[in-house]
Protein backbone atom coordinates (compact mmCIF):
# COMPACT_ATOMS: atom_id res chain seq x y z
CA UNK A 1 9.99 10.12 17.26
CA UNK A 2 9.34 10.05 13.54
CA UNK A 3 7.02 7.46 12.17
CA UNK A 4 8.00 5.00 9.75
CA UNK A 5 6.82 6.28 6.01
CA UNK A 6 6.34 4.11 3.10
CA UNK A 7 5.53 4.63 -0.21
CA UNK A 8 2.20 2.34 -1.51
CA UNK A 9 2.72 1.87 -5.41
CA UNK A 10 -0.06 1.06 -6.81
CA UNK A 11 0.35 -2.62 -6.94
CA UNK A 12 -0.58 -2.68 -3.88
CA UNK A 13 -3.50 -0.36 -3.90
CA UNK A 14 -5.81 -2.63 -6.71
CA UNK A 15 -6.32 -5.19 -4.49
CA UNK A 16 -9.59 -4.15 -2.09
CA UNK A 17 -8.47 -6.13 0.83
CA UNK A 18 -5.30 -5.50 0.98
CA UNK A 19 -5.70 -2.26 0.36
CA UNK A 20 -8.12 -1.38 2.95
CA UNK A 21 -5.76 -3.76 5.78
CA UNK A 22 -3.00 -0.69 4.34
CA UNK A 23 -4.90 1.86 5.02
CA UNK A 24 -6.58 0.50 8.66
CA UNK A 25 -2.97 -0.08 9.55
CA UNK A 26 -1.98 3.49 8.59
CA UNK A 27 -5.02 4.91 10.71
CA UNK A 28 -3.80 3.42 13.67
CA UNK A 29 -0.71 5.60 13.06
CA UNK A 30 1.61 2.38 12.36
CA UNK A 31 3.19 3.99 9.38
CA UNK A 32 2.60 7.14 7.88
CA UNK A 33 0.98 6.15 3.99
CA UNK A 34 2.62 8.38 0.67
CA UNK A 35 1.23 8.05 -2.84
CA UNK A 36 1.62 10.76 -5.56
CA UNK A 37 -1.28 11.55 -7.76
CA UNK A 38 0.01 9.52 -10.61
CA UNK A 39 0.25 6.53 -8.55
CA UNK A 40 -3.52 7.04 -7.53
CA UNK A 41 -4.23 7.25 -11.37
CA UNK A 42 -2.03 3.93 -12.18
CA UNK A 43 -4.16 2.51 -9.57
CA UNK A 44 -7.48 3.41 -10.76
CA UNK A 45 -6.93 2.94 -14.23
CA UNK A 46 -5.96 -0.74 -13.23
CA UNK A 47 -8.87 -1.50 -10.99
CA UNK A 48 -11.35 -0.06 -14.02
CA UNK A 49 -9.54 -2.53 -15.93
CA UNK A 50 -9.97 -5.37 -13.96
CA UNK A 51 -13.72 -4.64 -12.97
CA UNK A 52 -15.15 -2.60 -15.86
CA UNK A 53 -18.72 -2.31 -14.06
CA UNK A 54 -17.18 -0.48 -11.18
CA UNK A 55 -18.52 3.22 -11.58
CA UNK A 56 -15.68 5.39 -12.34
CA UNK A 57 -17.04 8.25 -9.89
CA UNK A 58 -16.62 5.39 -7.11
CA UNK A 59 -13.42 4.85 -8.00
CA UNK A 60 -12.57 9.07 -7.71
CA UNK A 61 -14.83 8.68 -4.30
CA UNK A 62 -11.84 6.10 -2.70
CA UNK A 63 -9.47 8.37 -4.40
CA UNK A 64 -10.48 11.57 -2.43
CA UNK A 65 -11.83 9.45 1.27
CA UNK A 66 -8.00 8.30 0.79
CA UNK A 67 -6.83 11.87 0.50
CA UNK A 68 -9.01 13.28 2.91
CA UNK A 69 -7.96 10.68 5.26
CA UNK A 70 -4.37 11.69 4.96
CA UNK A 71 -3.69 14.99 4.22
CA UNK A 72 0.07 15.08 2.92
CA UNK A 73 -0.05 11.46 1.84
CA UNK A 74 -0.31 12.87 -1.72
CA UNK A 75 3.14 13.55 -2.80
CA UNK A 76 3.68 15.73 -6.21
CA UNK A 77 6.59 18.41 -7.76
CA UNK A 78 9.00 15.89 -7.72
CA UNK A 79 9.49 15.73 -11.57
CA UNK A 80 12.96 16.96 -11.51
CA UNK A 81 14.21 14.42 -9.07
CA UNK A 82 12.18 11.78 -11.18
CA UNK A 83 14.50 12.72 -14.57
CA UNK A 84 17.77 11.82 -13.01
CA UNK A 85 16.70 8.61 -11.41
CA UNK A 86 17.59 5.19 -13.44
CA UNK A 87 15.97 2.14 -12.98
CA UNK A 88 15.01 -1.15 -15.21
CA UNK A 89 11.55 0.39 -16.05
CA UNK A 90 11.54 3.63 -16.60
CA UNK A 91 7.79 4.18 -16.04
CA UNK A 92 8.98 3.54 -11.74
CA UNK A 93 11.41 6.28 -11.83
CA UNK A 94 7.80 8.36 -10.10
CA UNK A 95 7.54 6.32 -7.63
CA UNK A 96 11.15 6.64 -6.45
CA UNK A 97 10.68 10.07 -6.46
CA UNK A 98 8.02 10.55 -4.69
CA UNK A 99 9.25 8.60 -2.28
CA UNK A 100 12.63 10.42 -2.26
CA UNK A 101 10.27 13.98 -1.91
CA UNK A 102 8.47 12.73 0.70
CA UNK A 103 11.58 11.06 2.51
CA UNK A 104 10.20 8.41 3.56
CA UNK A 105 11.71 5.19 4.58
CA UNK A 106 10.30 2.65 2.00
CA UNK A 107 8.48 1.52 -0.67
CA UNK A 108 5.71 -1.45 -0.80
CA UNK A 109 5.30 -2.90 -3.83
CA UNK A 110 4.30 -6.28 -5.24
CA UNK A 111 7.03 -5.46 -8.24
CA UNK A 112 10.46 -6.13 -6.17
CA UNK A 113 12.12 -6.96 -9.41
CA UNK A 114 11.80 -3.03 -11.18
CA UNK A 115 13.71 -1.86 -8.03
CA UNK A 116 17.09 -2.92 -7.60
CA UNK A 117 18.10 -3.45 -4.26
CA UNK A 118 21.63 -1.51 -4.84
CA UNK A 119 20.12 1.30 -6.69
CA UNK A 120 17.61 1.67 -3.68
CA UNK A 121 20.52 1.21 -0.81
CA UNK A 122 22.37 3.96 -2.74
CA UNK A 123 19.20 6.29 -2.03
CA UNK A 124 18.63 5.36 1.72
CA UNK A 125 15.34 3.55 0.45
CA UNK A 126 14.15 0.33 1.75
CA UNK A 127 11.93 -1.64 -0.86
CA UNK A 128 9.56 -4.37 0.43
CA UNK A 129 6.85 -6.66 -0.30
CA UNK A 130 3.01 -6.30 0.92
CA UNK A 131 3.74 -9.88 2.98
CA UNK A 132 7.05 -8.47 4.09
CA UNK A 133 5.88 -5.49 5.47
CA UNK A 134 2.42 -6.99 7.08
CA UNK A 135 4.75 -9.66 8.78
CA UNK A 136 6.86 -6.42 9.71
CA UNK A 137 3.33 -4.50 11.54
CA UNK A 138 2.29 -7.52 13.04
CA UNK A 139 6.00 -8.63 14.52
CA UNK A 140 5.53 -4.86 15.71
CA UNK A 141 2.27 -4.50 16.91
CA UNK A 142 0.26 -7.11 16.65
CA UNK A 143 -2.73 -7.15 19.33
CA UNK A 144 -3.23 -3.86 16.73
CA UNK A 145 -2.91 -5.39 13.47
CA UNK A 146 -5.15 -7.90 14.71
CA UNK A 147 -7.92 -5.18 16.04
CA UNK A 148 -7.52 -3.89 12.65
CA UNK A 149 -8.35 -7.52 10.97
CA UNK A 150 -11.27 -7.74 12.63
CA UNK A 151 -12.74 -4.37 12.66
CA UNK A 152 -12.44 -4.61 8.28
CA UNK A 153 -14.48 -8.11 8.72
CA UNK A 154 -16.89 -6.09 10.96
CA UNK A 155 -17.13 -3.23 8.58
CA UNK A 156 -17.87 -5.16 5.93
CA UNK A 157 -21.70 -5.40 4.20
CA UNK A 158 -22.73 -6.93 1.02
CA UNK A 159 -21.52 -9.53 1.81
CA UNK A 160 -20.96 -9.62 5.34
CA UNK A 161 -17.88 -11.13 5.41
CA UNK A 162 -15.73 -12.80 8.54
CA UNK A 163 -12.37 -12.58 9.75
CA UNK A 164 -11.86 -16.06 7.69
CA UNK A 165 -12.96 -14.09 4.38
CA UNK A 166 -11.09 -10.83 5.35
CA UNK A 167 -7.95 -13.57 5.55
CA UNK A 168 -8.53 -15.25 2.34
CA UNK A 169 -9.15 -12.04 0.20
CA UNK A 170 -5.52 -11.41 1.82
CA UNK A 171 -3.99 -14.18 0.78
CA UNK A 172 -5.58 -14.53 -2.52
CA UNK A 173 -4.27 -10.60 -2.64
CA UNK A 174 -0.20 -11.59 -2.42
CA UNK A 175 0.23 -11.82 1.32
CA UNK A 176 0.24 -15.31 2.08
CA UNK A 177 2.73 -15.15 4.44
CA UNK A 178 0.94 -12.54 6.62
CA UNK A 179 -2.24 -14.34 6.63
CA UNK A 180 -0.30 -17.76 7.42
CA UNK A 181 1.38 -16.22 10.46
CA UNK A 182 -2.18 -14.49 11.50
CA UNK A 183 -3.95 -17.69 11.26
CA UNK A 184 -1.31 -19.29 13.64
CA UNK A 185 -1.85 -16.79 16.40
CA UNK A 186 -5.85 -18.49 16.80
């Protein structure tokens, strides 16, 4: 059976937390995670924006543990798909692409607005929220997503942080819904 694939712009990426719940989830093969090298770059560029002190050689460090971690997440030569794709901001076409190149099933994004839902039907591509598609693992699976919650409170130092802070940085992140519905379950 093939596993579900889905496209993480990078929206979704800047955000530490919910980033690293993305990435958990994807290491306990729930999905299988596709980014393109631009999309790494969009996402780098905007978390040196937001937190100037952050060493940029820490950022390249999460770049290539990501890569490393999943080899054939990074998506590229899909330029030529990318010029005949139309959509209300241009500068997503890439993302479309890659996700068209990599055939996978969706794409999680924060930005639901720059991808029309009939464009994206027309191109077999699903387009979903970060709380949509946490609500979607842990309908799913969620004894797993829930392992996965704790385990990134237990892995965390400096600060130690708990489950409670794990939830909060997730909710603070754009998935209120998801941490709602995890909070209910205790």
């Amino acid at each position: 059976m093939a596993i579900f694939a889905a496209v993480l712009d990078a929206c979704v990426m800047v955000p530490v937390a919910l980033c690293d719940t993305l990435l958990r989830l994807a290491e306990e093969r729930l999905y299988r995670p596709i980014w393109s090298e631009r999309i790494l770059a969009e996402a780098t560029d905007a978390i040196g924006a937001i937190h100037p002190d952050i060493d940029s050689s820490a950022l390249q460090r999460r770049v290539a543990y990501m890569n490393d971690t999943f080899p054939g997440a990074c998506i590229g030569d899909f330029a030529e798909i990318e010029a005949g794709l139309q959509l209300p901001d241009p500068d997503d076409r890439h993302v479309v692409a890659a996700a068209l190149r990599a055939r996978a099933d969706a794409v999680v994004t924060a930005n639901l607005r720059d991808f029309p839902i009939d464009a994206m039907l027309r191109l077999d591509l699903e387009v979903i929220s970060p709380d949509d598609f946490l609500m979607s693992q842990l309908d799913m699976r969620s004894a797993v997503v829930i392992e996965v919650l704790e385990a990134q409170a237990a892995a965390t130092r400096n600060p130690k942080r708990s489950l409670d802070d794990v939830l909060t940085a997730l909710a603070k992140a754009g998935v209120p819904g998801f941490v709602d519905e995890v909070r209910s379950r205790f």
